[in-house]
Protein backbone atom coordinates (compact mmCIF):
# COMPACT_ATOMS: atom_id res chain seq x y z
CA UNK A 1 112.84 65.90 102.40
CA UNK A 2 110.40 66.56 104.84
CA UNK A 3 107.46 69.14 104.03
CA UNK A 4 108.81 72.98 104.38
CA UNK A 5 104.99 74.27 105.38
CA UNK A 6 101.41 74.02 104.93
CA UNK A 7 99.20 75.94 102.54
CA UNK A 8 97.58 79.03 104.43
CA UNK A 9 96.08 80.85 101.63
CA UNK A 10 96.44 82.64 98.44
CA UNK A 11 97.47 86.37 97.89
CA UNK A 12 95.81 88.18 94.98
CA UNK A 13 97.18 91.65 93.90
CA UNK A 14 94.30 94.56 93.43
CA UNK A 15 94.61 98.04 92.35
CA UNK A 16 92.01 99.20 94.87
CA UNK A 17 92.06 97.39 98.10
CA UNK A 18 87.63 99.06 98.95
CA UNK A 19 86.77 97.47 95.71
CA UNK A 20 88.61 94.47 95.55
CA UNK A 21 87.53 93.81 99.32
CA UNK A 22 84.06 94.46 98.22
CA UNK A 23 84.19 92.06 95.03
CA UNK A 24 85.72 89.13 96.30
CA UNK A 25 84.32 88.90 100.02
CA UNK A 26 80.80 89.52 97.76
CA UNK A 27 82.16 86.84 95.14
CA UNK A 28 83.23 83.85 97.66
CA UNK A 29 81.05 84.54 100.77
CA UNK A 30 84.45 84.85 102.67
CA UNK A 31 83.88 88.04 105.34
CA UNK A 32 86.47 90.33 105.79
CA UNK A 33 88.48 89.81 108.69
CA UNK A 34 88.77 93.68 109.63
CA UNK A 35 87.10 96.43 107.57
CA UNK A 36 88.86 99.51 106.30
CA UNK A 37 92.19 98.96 104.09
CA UNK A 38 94.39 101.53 105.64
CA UNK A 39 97.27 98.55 106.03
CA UNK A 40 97.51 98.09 102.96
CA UNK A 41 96.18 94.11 102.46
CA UNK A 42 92.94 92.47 103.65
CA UNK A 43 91.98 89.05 104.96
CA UNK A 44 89.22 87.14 103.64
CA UNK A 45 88.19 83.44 105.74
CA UNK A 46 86.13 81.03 105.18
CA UNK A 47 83.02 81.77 108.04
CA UNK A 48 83.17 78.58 109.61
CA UNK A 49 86.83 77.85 110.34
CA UNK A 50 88.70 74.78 108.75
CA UNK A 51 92.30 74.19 108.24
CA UNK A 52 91.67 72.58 104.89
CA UNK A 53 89.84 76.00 103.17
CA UNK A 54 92.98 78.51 102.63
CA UNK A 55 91.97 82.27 103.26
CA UNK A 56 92.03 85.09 100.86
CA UNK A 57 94.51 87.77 100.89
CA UNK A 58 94.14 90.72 98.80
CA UNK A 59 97.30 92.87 98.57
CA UNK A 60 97.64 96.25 97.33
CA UNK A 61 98.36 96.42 93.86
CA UNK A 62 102.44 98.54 92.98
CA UNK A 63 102.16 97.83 89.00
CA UNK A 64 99.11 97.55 87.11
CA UNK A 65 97.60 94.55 85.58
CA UNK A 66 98.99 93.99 81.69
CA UNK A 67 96.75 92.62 78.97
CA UNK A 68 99.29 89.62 79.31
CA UNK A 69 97.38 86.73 80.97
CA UNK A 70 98.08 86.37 84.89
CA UNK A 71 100.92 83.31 85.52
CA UNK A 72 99.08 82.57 88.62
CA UNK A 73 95.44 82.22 89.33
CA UNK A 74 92.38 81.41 91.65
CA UNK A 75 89.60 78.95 90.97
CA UNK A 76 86.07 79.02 92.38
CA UNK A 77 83.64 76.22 92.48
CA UNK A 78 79.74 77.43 91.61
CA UNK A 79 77.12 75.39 92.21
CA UNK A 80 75.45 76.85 88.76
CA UNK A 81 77.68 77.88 86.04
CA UNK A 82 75.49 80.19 84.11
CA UNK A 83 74.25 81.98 87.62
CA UNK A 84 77.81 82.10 88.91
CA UNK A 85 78.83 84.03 85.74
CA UNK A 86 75.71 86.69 85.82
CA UNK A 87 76.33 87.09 89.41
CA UNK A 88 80.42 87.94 89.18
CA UNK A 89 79.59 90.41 86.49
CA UNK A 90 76.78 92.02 88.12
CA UNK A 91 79.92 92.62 90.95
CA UNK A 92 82.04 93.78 88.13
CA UNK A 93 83.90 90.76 86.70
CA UNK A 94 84.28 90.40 82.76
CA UNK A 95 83.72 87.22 81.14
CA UNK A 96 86.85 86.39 79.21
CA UNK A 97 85.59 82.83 77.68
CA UNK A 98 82.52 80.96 76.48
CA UNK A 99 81.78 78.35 79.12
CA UNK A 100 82.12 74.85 77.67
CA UNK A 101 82.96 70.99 79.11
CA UNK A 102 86.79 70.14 79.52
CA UNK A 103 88.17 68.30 77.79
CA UNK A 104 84.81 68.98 75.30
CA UNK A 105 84.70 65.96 72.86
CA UNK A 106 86.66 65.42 70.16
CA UNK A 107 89.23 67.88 70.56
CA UNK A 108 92.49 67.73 70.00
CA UNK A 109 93.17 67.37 73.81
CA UNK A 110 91.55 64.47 74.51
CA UNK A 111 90.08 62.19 76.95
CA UNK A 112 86.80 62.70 78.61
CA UNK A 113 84.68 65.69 80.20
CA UNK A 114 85.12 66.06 83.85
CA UNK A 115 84.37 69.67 84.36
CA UNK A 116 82.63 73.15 83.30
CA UNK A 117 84.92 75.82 82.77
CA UNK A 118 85.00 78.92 81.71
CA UNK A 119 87.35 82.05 82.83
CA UNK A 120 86.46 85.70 84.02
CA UNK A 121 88.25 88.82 85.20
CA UNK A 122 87.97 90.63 88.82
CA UNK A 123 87.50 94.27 88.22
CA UNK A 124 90.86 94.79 87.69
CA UNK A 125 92.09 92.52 84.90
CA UNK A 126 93.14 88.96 87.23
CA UNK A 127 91.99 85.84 85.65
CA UNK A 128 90.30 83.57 87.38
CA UNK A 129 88.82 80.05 86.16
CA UNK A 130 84.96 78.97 87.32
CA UNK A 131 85.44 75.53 87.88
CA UNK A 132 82.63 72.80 88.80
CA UNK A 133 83.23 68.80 89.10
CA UNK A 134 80.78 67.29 86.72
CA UNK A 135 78.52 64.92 88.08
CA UNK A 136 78.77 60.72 86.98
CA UNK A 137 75.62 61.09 84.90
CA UNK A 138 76.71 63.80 83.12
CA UNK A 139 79.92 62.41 82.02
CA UNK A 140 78.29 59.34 81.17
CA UNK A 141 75.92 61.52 78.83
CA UNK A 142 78.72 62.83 77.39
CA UNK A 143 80.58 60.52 75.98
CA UNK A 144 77.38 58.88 74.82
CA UNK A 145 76.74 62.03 73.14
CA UNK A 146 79.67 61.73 71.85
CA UNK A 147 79.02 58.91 69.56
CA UNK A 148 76.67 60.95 67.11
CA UNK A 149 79.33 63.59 66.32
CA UNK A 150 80.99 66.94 67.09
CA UNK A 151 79.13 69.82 68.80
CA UNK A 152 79.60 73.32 70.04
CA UNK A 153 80.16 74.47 73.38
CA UNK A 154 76.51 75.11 74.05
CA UNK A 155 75.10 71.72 72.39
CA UNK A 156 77.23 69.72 74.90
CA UNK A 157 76.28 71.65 78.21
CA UNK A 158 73.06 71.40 77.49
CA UNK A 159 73.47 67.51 77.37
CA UNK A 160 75.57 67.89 80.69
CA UNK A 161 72.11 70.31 82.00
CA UNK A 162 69.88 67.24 80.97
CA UNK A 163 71.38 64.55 82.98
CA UNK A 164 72.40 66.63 86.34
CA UNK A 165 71.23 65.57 89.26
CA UNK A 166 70.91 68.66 90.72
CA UNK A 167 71.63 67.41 94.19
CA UNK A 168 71.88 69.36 97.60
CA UNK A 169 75.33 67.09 98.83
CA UNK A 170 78.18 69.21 96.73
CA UNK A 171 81.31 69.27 98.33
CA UNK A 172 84.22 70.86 98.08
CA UNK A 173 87.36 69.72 100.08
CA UNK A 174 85.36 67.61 101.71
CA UNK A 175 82.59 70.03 103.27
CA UNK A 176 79.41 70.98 101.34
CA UNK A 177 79.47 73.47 99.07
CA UNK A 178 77.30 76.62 100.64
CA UNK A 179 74.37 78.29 99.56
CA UNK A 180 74.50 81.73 98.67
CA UNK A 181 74.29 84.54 96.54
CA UNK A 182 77.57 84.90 95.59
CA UNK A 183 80.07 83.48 92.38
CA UNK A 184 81.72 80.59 94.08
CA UNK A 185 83.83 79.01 96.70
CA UNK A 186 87.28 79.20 96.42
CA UNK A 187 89.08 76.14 95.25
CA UNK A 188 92.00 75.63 94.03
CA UNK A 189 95.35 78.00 93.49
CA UNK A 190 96.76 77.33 89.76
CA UNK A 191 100.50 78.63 88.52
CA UNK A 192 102.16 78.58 85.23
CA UNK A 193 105.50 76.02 85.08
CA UNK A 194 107.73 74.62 82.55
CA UNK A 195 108.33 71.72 83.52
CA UNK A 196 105.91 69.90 85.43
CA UNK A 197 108.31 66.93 87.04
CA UNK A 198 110.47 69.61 88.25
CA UNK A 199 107.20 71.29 89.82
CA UNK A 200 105.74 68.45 91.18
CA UNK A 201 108.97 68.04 93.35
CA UNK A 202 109.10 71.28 94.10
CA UNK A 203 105.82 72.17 95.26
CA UNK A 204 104.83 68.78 97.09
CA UNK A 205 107.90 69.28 98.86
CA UNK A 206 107.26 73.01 99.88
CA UNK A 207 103.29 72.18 101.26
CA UNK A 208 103.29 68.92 102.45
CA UNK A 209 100.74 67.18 99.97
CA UNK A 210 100.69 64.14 97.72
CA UNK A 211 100.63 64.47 93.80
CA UNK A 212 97.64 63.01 92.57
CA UNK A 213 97.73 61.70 88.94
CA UNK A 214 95.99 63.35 86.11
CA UNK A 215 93.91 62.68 83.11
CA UNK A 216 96.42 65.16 81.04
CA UNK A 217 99.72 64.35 82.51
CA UNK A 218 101.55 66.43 79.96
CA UNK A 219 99.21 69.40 80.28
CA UNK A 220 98.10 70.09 84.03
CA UNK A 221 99.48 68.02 87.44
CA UNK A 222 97.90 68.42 91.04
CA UNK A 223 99.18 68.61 94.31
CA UNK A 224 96.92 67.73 97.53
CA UNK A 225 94.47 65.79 99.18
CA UNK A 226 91.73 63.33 96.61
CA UNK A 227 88.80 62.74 97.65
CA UNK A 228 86.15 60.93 96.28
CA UNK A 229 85.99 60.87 92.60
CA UNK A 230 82.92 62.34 92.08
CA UNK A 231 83.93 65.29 95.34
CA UNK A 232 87.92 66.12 94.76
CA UNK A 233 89.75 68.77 94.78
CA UNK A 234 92.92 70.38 95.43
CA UNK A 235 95.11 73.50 96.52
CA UNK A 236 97.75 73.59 93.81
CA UNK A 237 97.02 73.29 90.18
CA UNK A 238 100.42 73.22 87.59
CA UNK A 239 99.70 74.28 84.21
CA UNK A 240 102.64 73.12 82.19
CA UNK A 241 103.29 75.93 79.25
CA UNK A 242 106.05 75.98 76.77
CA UNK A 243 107.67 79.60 77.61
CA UNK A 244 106.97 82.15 80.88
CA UNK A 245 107.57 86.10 80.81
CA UNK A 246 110.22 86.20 83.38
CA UNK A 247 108.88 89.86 83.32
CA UNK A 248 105.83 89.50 84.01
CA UNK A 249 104.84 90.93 87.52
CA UNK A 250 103.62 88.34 90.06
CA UNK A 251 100.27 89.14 90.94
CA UNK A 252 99.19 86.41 92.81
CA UNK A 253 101.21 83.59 95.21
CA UNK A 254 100.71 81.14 97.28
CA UNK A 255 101.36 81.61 101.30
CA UNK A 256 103.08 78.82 103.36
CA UNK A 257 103.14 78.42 107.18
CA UNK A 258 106.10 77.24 108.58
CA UNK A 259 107.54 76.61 112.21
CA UNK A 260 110.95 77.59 111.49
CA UNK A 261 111.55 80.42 108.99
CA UNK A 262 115.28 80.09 108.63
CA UNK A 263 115.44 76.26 108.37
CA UNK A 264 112.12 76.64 105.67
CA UNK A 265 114.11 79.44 103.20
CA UNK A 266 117.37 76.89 103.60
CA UNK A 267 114.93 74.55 102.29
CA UNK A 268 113.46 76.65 99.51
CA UNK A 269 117.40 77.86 98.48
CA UNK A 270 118.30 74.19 98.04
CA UNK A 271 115.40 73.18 96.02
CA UNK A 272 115.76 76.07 93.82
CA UNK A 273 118.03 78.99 94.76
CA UNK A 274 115.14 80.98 95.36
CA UNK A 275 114.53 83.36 98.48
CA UNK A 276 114.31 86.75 97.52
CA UNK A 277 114.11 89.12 100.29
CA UNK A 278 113.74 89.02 103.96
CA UNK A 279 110.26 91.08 105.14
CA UNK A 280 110.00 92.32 108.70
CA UNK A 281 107.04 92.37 111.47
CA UNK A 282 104.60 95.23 110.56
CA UNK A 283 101.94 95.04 113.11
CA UNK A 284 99.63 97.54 110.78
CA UNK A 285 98.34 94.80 108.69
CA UNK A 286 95.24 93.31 109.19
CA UNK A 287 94.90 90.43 111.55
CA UNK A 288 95.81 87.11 109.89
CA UNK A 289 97.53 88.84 106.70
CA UNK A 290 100.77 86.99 106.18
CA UNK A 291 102.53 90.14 105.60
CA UNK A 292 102.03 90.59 109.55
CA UNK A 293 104.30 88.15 110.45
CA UNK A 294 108.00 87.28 109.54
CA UNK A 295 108.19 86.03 106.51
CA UNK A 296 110.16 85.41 103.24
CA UNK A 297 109.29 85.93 99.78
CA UNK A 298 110.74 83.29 97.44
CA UNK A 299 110.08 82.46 93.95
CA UNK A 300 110.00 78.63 92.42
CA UNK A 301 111.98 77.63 89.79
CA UNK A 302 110.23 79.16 87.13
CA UNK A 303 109.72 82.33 88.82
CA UNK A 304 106.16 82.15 90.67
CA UNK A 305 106.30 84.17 93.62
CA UNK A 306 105.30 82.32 97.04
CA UNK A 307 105.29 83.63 100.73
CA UNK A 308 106.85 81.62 103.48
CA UNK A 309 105.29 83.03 106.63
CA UNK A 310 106.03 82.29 110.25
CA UNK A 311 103.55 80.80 112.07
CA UNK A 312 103.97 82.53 115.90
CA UNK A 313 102.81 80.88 119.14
């Protein structure tokens, strides 16, 4: 099957469109593409235009955030974790975890470190994941580590600090990573599925990109473009989990530009039986939201929401 559409962005629920606007355009260094939030969504793009960074769209919010953990979710790339974090709650983000390396040694997951994680909440109770690449040397450092035993979270990113290179040529989808004040760029879009063969079909199918293999094929699977390994990264994280809420509210999805809306929700209804509803033109949103445009709201097999939107010569 040939691809339905191409990744345009990600849509992120809010309960306040002023403060959400303010957070996340403050957060990722992404303006806002008109101001005031009359319309009820707001665009956020990258400044310098390029096809491969997806925008921002923050939607107004019709049911509030649960304490049950978001089945969708954004990732940002910082170029310093422990800045990144004072930063987003100085904006008015929560920390929700204790940073540490992923996999960190000698837990049960296995394999070796590649990144530094840890996960926060927006001002409004949506997850989202700080995520940052970790260099050669520091992996190397690791596992050597390694060797003389177990450690806590702390004791093994401080041996990742000690070997950084702390290098000005970061990149993320291929273009360097900017300086600024903010949290972090935006990376990658991650959803919750049950079955990740199922997903991978699905979802390389609907956006157009490769799989690319993974260190935990049983755990997480990617879809997009691999760069090189010490600079990739990707637009669609699966996180394979045992058991999804079907009634949990979807408060964040991916959008999808397509040429031909009717021939794209065909497509979508044969790979899963999922188009939802039919939306119509509404001219009040901002420029560039997807909710502008035609478009179709669909769900993927295991009932993440995602946003096939016409793209209009």
């Amino acid at each position: 099957m040939r691809a339905i559409g191409r990744t345009r962005g990600f849509t992120l629920d809010v309960d306040d469109l002023d403060v959400g606007a303010e957070f996340w355009s403050l957060a990722t260094g992404m303006p806002i593409s008109r101001p005031g939030c009359a319309a009820g969504c707001v665009v956020l793009r990258n400044p310098v235009p390029d096809p491969r960074i997806p925008q921002l769209t923050l939607r107004r919010a019709t049911i509030t955030k649960t304490a049950e953990v978001n089945h969708a979710h954004i990732d940002l790339t910082p170029r310093e974790h422990d800045a990144a974090i004072a930063r987003a709650i100085e904006l008015g983000a929560r920390r929700k975890t204790t940073p540490t390396v992923y996999p960190r040694p000698h837990s049960p997951i296995g394999g070796r470190p590649l990144i530094e994680w840890s996960v926060l909440e927006d001002p409004f109770g949506n997850e989202f994941c700080l995520v940052r690449d970790l260099e050669r040397a520091e992996r190397e450092a690791l596992q050597r580590a390694a060797e003389n035993g177990d450690g806590d979270d702390e004791h093994w990113r401080s041996v990742a600090r000690e070997a950084r290179q702390w290098n000005d040529d970061e990149y993320l989808f291929g273009v360097p990573l900017p300086d600024f004040e903010g949290v972090g760029s935006l990376r990658n879009f991650a959803v919750d599925v049950e079955d990740i063969p199922v997903a991978l079909h699905f979802w390389s199918a609907a956006i157009g990109q490769p799989v690319i293999g993974s260190d935990w094929p049983n755990r997480y699977a990617y879809v997009g473009e691999e760069h090189e390994p010490d600079h990739w990264s990707c637009h669609l994280i699966l996180h394979g989990i045992k058991r999804r809420n079907p009634d949990l509210p979807c408060r964040a999805h991916l959008d999808i530009d397509v040429e031909d809306l009717h021939t794209a929700a065909a497509q979508i209804e044969f790979l899963c039986d999922g188009v939802i509803e039919r939306r119509d033109h509404n001219a009040e949103h901002a420029p560039g939201c997807p909710h502008a445009a035609p478009h179709v709201r669909a769900k993927d097999p295991f009932g993440n929401e995602l946003c096939l939107v016409l793209v209009e010569n």
